[in-house]
Protein backbone atom coordinates (compact mmCIF):
# COMPACT_ATOMS: atom_id res chain seq x y z
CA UNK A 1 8.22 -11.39 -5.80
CA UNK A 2 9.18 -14.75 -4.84
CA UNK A 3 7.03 -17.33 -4.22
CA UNK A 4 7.78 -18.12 -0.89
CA UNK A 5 7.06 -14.04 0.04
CA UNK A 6 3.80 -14.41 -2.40
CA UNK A 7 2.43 -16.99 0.07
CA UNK A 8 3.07 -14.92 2.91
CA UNK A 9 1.57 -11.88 1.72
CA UNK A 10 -1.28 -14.20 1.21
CA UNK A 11 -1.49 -16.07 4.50
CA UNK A 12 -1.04 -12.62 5.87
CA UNK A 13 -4.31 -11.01 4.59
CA UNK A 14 -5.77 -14.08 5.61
CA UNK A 15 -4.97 -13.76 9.08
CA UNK A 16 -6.24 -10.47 9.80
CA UNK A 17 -9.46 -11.87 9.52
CA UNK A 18 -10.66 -8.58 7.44
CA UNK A 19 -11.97 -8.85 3.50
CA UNK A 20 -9.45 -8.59 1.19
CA UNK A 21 -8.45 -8.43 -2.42
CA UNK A 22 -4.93 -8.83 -3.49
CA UNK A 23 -3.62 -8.33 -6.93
CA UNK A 24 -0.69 -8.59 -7.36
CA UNK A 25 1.79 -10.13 -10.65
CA UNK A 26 2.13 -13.96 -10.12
CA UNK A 27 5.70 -14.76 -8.34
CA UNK A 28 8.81 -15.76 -9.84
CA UNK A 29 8.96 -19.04 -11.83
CA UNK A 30 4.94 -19.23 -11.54
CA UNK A 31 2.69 -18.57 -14.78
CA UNK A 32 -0.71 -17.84 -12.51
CA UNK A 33 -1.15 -16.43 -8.60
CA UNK A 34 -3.65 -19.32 -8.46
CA UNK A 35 -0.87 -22.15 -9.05
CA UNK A 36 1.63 -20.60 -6.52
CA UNK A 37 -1.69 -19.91 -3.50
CA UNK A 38 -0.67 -21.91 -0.28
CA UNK A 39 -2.83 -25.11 -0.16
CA UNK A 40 -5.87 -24.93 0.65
CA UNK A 41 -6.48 -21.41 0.66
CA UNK A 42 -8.79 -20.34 -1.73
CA UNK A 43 -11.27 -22.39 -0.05
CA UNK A 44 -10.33 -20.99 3.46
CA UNK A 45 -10.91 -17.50 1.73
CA UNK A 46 -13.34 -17.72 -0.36
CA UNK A 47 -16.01 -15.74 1.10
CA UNK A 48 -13.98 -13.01 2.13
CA UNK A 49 -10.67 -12.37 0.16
CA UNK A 50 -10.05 -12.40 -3.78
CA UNK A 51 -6.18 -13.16 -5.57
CA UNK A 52 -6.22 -11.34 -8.53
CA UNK A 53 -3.33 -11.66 -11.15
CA UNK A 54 -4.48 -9.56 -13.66
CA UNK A 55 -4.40 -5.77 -14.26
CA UNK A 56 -7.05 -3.88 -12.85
CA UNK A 57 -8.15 0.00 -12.46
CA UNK A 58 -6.53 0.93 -9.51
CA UNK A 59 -6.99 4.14 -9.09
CA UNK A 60 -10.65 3.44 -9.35
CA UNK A 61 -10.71 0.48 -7.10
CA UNK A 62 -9.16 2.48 -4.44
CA UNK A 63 -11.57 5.17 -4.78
CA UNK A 64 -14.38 3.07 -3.41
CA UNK A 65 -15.37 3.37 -0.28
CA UNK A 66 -15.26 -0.44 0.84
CA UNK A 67 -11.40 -0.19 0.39
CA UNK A 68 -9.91 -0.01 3.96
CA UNK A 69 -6.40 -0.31 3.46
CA UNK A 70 -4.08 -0.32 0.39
CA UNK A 71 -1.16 -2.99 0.71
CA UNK A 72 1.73 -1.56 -1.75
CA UNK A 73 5.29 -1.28 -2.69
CA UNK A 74 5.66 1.83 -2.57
CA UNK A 75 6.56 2.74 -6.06
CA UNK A 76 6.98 6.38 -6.79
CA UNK A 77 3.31 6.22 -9.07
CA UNK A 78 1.42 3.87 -6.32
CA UNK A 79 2.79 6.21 -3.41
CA UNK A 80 1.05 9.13 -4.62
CA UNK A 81 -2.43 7.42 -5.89
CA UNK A 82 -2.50 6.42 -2.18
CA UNK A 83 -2.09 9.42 -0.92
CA UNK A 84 -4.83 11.03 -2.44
CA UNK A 85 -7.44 8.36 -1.31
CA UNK A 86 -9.20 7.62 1.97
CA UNK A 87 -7.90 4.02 2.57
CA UNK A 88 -5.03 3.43 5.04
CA UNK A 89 -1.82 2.30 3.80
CA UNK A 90 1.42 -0.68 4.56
CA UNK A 91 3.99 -0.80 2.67
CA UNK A 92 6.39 -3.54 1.40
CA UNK A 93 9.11 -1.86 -0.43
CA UNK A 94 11.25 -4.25 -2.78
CA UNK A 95 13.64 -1.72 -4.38
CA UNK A 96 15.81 1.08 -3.88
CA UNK A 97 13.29 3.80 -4.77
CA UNK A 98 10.46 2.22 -2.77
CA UNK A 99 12.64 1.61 0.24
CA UNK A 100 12.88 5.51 0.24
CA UNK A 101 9.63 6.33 -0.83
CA UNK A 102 8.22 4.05 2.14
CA UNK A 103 10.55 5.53 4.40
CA UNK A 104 9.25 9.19 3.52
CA UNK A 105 5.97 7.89 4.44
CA UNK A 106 6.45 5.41 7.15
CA UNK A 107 8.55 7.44 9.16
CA UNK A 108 9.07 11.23 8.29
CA UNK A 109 5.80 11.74 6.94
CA UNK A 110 3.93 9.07 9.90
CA UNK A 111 1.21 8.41 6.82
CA UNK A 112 1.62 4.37 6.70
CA UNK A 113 3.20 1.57 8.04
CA UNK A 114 5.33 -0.62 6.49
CA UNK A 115 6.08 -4.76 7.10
CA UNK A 116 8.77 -5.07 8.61
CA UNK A 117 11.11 -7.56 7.69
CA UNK A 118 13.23 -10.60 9.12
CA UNK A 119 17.13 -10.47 9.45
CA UNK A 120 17.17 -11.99 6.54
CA UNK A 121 15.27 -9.50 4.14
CA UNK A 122 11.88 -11.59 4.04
CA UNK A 123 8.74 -10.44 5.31
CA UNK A 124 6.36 -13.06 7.05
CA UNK A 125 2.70 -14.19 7.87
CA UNK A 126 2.41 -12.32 11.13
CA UNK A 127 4.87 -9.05 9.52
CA UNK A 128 1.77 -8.73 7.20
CA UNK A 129 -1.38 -8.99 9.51
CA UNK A 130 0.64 -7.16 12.27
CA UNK A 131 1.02 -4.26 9.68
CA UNK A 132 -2.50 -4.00 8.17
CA UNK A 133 -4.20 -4.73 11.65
CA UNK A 134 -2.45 -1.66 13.03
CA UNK A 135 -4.03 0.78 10.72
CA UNK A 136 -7.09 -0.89 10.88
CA UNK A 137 -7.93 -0.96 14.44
CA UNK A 138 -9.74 2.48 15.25
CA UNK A 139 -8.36 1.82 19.20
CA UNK A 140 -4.61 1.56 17.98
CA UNK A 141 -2.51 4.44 18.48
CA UNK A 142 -0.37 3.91 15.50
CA UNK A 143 -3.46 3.77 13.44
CA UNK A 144 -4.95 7.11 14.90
CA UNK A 145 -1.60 8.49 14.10
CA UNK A 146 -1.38 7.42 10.68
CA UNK A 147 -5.05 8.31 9.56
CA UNK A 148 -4.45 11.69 11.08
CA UNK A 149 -1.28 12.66 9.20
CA UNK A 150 -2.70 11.17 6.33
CA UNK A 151 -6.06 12.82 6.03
CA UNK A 152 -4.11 16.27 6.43
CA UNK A 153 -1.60 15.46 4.01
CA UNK A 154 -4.56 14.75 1.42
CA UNK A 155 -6.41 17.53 1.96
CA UNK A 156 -3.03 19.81 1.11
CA UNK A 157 -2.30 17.58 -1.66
CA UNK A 158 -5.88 17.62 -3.02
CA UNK A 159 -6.53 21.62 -2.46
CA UNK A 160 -7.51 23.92 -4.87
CA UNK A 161 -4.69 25.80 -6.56
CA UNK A 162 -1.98 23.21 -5.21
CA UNK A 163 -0.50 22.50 -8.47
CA UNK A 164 -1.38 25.67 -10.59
CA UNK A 165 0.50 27.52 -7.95
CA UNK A 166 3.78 25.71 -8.19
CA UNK A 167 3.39 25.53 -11.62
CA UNK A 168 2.78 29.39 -11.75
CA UNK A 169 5.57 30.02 -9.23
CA UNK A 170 8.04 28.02 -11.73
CA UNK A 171 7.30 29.93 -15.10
CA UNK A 172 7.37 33.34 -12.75
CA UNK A 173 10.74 32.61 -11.81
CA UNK A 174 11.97 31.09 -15.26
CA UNK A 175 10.50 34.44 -16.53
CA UNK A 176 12.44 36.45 -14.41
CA UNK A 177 16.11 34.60 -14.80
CA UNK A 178 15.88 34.88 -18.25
């Protein structure tokens, strides 16, 4: 990510006013997230929002309850952790793959939201907290939406026999072409 887009995902989170914690790979041409933070803003945030550079457990940090909403790109392995977690999602695809993934999502699948994006291909401050505050108001209608569709789409994805059966259904018909 570029550093420019870094800050705005930043100042983003910041202005929705909710807790946060971000982690996220330091941008382009920066060694840390802390050297490339807008000014000022770890002391603007400090009681309510974390940067974090590092790796962490995500699946496991997304399984606690505090987590409200999941900010991704969409990647084919991050889509599907989300999926099978309570949190609401936004998306900011980068690539090729994520740009479809978050389009499955976003708008066949009505599970997330995703930033939208300037003429020019950059995301800003307001794209961000415009995206997380709609899943996270309970009185938005994009929100109720999105929770819906996603809490049915977990509960097929995490029912019993989900995965044997396709798995079962695949050897049955190998079985039988050859």
């Amino acid at each position: 990510m570029e550093k420019k887009q870094f800050q705005e995902l930043c100042l983003g989170m910041e202005l929705t006013g909710l807790p946060f914690l971000v982690a996220v790979k330091p941008p382009r041409g920066s060694s840390t997230t802390q050297e490339a933070l807008p000014e000022g803003f770890e002391e603007r945030v400090k009681e309510r929002g974390i940067i974090w550079g590092e790796w962490l457990d995500q699946p496991l940090i997304l399984s606690h309850r505090s987590v409200g909403c999941f900010v991704n790109h969409c990647g084919f392995g991050t889509m599907w952790e989300s999926l099978v977690r309570d949190s609401q999602i936004v998306h900011i695809p980068n690539l090729a793959d994520q740009v479809l993934t978050t389009r499955l999502c976003a708008e066949e699948l009505e599970v997330s939201v995703k930033v939208e994006r300037e003429d020019s291909g950059w995301f800003s401050k307001e794209s961000v907290r415009d995206a997380v505050k709609s899943v996270m108001d309970k009185d938005s209608e994009i929100g109720n939406l999105v929770r819906r569709n996603h809490k049915k789409l977990r509960e097929t994805l995490l029912s019993p026999g989900l995965l044997s059966g396709y798995a079962d259904k695949f050897v049955e018909t190998l079985e039988n072409e050859v």
